[in-house]
Each structure stands twice: as structure tokens, then as C-alpha cells.
C-alpha atoms as a PDB file:
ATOM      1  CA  UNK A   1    -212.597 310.421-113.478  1.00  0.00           C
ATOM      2  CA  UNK A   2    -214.243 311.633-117.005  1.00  0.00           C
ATOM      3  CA  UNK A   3    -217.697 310.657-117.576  1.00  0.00           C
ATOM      4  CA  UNK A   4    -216.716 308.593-120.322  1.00  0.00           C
ATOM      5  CA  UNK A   5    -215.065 306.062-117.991  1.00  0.00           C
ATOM      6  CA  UNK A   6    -217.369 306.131-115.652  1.00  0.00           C
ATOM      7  CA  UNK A   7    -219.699 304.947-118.560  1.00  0.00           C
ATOM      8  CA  UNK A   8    -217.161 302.416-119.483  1.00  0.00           C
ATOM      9  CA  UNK A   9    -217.156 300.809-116.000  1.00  0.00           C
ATOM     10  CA  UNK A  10    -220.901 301.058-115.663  1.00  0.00           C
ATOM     11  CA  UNK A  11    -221.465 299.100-119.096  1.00  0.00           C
ATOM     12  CA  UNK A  12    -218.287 296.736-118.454  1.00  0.00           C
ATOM     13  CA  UNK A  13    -220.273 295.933-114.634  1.00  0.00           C
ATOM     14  CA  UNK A  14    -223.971 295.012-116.630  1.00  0.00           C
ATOM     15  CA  UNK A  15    -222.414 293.288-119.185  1.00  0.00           C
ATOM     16  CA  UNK A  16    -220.423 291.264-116.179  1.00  0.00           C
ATOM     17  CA  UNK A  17    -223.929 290.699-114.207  1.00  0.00           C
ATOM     18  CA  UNK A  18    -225.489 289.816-118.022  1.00  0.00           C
ATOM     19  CA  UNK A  19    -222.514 287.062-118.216  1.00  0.00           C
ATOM     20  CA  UNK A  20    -223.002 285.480-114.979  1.00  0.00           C
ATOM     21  CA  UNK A  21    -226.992 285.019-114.603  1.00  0.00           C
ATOM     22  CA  UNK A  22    -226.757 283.419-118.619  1.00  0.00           C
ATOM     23  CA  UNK A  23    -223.893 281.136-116.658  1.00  0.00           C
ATOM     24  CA  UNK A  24    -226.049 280.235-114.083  1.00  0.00           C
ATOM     25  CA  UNK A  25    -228.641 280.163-115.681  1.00  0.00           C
ATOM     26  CA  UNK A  26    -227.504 277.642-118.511  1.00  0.00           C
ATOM     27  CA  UNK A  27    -226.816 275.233-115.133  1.00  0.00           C
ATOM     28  CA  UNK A  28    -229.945 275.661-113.753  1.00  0.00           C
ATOM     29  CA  UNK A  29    -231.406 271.922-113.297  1.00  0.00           C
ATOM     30  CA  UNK A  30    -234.742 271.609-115.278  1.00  0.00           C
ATOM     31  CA  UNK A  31    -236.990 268.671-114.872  1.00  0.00           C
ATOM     32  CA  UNK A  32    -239.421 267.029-117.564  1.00  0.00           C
ATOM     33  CA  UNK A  33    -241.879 264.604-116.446  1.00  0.00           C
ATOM     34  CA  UNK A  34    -243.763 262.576-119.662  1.00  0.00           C
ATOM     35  CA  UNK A  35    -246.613 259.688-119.391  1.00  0.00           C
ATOM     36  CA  UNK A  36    -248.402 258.690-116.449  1.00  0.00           C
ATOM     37  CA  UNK A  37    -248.439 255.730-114.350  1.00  0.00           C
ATOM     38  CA  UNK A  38    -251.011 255.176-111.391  1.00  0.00           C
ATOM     39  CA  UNK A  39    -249.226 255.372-107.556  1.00  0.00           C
ATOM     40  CA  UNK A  40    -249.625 252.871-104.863  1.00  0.00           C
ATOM     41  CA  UNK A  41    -252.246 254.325-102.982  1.00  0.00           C
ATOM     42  CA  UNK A  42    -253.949 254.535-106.525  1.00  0.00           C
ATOM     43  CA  UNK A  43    -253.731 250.976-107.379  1.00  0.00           C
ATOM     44  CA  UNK A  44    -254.993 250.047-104.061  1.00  0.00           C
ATOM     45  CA  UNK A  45    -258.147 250.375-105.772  1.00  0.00           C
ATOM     46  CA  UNK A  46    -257.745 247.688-108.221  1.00  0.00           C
ATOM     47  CA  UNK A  47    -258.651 244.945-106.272  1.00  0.00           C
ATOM     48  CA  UNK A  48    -257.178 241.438-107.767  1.00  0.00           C
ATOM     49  CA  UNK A  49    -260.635 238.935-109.011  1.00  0.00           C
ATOM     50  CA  UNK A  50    -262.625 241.403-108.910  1.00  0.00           C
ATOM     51  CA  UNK A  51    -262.050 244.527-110.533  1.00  0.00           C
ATOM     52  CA  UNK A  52    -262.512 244.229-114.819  1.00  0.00           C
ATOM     53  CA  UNK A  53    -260.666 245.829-117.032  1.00  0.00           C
ATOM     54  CA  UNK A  54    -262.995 248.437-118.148  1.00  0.00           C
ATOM     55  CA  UNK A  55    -262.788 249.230-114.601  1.00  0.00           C
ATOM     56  CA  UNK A  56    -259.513 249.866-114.665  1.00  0.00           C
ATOM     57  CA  UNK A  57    -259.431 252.048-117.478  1.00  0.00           C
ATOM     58  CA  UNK A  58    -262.261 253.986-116.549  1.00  0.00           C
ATOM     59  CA  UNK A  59    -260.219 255.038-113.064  1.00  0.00           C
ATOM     60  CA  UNK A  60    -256.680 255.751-114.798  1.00  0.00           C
ATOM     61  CA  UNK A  61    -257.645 256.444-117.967  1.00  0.00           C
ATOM     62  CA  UNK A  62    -256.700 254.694-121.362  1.00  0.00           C
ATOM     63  CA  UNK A  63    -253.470 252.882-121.185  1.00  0.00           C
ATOM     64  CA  UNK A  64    -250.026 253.852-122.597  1.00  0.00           C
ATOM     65  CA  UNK A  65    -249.843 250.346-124.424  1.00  0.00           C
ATOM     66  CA  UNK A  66    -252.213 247.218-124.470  1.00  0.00           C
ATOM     67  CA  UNK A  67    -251.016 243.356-124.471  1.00  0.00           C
ATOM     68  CA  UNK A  68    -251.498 242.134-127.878  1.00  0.00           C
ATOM     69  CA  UNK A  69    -252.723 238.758-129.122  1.00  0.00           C
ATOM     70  CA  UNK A  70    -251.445 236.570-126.396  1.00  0.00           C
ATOM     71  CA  UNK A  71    -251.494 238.758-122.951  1.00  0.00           C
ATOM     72  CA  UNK A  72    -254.567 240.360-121.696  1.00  0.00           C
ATOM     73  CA  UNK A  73    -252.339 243.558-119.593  1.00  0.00           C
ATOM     74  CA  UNK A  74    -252.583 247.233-119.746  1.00  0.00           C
ATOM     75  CA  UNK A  75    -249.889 249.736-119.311  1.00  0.00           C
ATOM     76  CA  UNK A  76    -249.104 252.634-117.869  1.00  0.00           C
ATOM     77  CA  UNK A  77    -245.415 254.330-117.577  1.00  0.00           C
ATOM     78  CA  UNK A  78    -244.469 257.810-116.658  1.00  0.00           C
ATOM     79  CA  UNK A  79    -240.369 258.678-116.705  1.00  0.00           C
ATOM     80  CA  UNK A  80    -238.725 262.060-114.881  1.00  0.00           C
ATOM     81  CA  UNK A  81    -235.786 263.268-116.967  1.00  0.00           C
ATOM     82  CA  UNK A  82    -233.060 265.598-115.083  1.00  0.00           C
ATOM     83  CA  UNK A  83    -231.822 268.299-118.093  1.00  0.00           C
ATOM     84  CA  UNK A  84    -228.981 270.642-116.965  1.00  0.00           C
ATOM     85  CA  UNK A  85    -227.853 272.970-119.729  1.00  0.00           C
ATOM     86  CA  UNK A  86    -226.275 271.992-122.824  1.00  0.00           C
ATOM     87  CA  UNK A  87    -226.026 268.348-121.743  1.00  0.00           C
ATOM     88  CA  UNK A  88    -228.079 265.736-122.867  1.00  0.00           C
ATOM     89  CA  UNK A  89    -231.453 264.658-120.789  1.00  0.00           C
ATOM     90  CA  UNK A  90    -230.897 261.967-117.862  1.00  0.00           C
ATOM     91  CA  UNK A  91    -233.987 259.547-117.381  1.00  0.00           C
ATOM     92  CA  UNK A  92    -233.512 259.461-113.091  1.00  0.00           C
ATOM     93  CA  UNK A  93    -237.038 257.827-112.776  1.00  0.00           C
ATOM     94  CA  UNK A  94    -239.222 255.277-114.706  1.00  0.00           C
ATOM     95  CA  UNK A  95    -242.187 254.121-113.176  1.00  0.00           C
ATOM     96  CA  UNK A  96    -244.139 251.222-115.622  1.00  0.00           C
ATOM     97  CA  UNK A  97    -247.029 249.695-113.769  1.00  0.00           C
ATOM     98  CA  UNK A  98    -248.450 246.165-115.898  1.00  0.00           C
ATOM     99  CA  UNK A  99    -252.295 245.234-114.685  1.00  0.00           C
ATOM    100  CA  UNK A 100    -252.997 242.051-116.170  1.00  0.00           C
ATOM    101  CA  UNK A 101    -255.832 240.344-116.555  1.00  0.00           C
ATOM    102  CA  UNK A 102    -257.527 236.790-117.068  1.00  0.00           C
ATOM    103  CA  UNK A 103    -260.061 235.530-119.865  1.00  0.00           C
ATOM    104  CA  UNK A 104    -262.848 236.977-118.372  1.00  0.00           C
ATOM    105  CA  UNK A 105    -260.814 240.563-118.351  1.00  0.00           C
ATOM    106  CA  UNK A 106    -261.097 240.258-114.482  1.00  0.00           C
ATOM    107  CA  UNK A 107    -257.949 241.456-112.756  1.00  0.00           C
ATOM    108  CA  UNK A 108    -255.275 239.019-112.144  1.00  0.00           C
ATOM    109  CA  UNK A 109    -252.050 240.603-111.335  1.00  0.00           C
ATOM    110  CA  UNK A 110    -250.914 244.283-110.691  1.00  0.00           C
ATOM    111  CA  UNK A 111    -247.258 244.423-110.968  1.00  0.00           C
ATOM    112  CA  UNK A 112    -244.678 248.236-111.115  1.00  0.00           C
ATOM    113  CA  UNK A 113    -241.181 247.714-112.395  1.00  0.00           C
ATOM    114  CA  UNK A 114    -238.759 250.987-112.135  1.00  0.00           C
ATOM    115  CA  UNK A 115    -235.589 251.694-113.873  1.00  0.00           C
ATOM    116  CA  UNK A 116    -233.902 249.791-112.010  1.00  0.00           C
ATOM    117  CA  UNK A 117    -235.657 246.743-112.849  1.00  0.00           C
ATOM    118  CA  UNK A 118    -234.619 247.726-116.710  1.00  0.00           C
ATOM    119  CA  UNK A 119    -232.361 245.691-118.636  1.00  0.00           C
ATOM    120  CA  UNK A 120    -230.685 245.946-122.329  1.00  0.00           C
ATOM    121  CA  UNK A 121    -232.855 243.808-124.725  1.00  0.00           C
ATOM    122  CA  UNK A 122    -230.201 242.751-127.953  1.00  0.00           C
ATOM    123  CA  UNK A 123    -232.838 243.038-131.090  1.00  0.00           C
ATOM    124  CA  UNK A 124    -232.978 240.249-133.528  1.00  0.00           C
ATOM    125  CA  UNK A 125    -231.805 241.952-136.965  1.00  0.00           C
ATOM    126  CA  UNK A 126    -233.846 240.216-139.474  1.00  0.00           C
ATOM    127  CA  UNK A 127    -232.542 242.179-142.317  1.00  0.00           C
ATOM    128  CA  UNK A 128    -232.199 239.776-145.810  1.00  0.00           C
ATOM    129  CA  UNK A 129    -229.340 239.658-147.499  1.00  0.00           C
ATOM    130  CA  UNK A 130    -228.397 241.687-150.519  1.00  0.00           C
ATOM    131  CA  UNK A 131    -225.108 239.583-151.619  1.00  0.00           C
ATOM    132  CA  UNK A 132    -223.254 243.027-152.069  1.00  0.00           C
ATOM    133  CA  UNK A 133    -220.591 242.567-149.669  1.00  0.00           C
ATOM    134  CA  UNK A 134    -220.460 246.406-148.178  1.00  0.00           C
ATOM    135  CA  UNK A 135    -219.494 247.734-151.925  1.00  0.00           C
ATOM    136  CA  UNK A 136    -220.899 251.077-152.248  1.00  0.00           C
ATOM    137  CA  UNK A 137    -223.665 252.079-155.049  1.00  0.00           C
ATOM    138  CA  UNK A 138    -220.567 254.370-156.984  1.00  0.00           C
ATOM    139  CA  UNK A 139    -218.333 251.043-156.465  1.00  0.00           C
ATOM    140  CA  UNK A 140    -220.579 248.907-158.171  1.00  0.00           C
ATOM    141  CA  UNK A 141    -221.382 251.082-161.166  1.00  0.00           C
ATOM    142  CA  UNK A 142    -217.278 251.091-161.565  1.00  0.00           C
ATOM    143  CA  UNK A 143    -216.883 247.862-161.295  1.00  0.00           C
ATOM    144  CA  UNK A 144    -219.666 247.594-164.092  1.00  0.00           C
ATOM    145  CA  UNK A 145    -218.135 249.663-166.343  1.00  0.00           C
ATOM    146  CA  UNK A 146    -215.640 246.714-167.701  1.00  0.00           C
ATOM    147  CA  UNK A 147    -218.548 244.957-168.472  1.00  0.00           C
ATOM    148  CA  UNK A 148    -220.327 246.324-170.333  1.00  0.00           C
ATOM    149  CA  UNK A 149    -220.110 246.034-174.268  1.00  0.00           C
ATOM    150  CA  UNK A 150    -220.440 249.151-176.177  1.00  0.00           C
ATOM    151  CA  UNK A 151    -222.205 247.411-179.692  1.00  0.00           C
ATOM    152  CA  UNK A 152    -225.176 245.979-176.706  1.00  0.00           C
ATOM    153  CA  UNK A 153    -225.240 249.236-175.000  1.00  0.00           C
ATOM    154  CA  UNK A 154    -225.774 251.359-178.631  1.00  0.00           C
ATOM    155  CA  UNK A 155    -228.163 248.358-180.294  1.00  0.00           C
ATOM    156  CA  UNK A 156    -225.730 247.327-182.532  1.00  0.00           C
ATOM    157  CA  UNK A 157    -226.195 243.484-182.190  1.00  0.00           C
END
């Protein structure tokens, strides 16, 4: 064997290895935690008419979201994605824990919901109408162009 096949093979055997850990690599299961949301021991803590809202905050920290005008809750919600390669993130885990709390921002309720307990929400478009009829901006200034007399257009009148 010469010794420029042997460094044929050699190079054709790292560039085989080089193949196969970016393979396996590129499979290789990553996981991405975001937000925070309080555990059950945690929230044992919060004890319900009698712990106040600045309480609350003060042990977990500020809230992810806060009930506006009409409920008196905090927030907290943490999700674990599952990200394997090329593909697109999978959400495998959503924790979101809702403290609410009375008039007196006194605890009231402590309740966790999990992605399970999700559901598809249909938005109300409230979009007003334009009267256009889906004609494009280049269809209307066609359809304009009949329209239009040339003695107005060049201040002839």
C-alpha cells in the first residue's frame, strides 16, 4: 500500500467520524426552560385569609402578569420546551399558577392549571371595514385609470 492511500483512507475515516458525531449531534434532545412558576411545596406557604399580596410577591418575586381592572390575581407561568435538531420547539410542560386575592388584597384562592388544562381561545377580529372587496392597491389604481379625465388631471377646466 503507497503512503498516499494510506492517507486517503486515514482522511476518508475522520471525515466519516466528523459526519456521524454532526448526525448525532444535530439529534441530540435539548431542553429550554423560560418563566417561573412557584411548586407545591412552595405555595404551601401562601396560606388562604391570611397571607396579602405583598406577601406573596415578596416570597416569589414579581409576577409574570397582574389581573387588571376587575380581578385582583397574580401570575406566575414557567413552560419546558423539548428542541431536537432542525425541528421546531415542542412546549411538553406549562405550569401557570393564578393567586387571587380579595378587596383587602388578602389571599383568596391559589389555583395551577398545566397544559393540559389549555384550550384554543377563537379571537374576536374587530377589524373595520374598508369597502374594498380584496382588490389589490395596483388593481385599484387600474381600475382608476378609466376615470379619470385628462383636461381635470392637467387644470384645464
Amino acid at each position: 500500500m503507497s503512503r498516499t492511500t494510506g492517507k486517503i483512507k486515514i482522511a476518508t475515516r475522520i471525515v466519516g467520524v466528523a459526519l456521524f458525531l454532526a448526525g448525532t449531534s444535530a439529534c441530540t434532545k435539548i431542553d429550554k426552560f423560560h418563566g417561573f412558576a412557584p411548586s407545591n411545596e412552595a405555595l404551601t406557604e401562601v396560606a388562604i385569609g391570611q397571607t396579602t399580596k405583598d406577601e406573596v410577591i415578596a416570597r416569589f418575586g414579581p409576577p409574570m402578569s397582574e389581573g387588571a381592572l376587575t380581578t385582583n390575581a397574580v401570575y406566575y407561568a414557567s413552560s419546558q420546551f423539548v428542541h431536537y435538531g432542525a425541528f421546531a420547539p415542542k412546549e411538553v410542560d406549562r405550569q401557570v399558577v393564578a393567586i387571587r386575592f380579595d378587596s383587602n388584597n388578602v389571599t383568596r384562592d391559589v389555583a395551577r392549571y398545566t397544559l393540559q388544562d389549555g384550550k384554543v381561545v377563537a379571537l374576536d377580529r374587530r377589524v373595520t371595514e374598508d369597502g374594498i372587496n380584496d382588490v389589490s392597491v395596483i388593481g385599484q389604481l387600474l381600475g382608476a385609470l378609466g376615470r379619470v379625465d385628462a383636461g381635470a388631471f392637467l387644470g384645464d377646466e
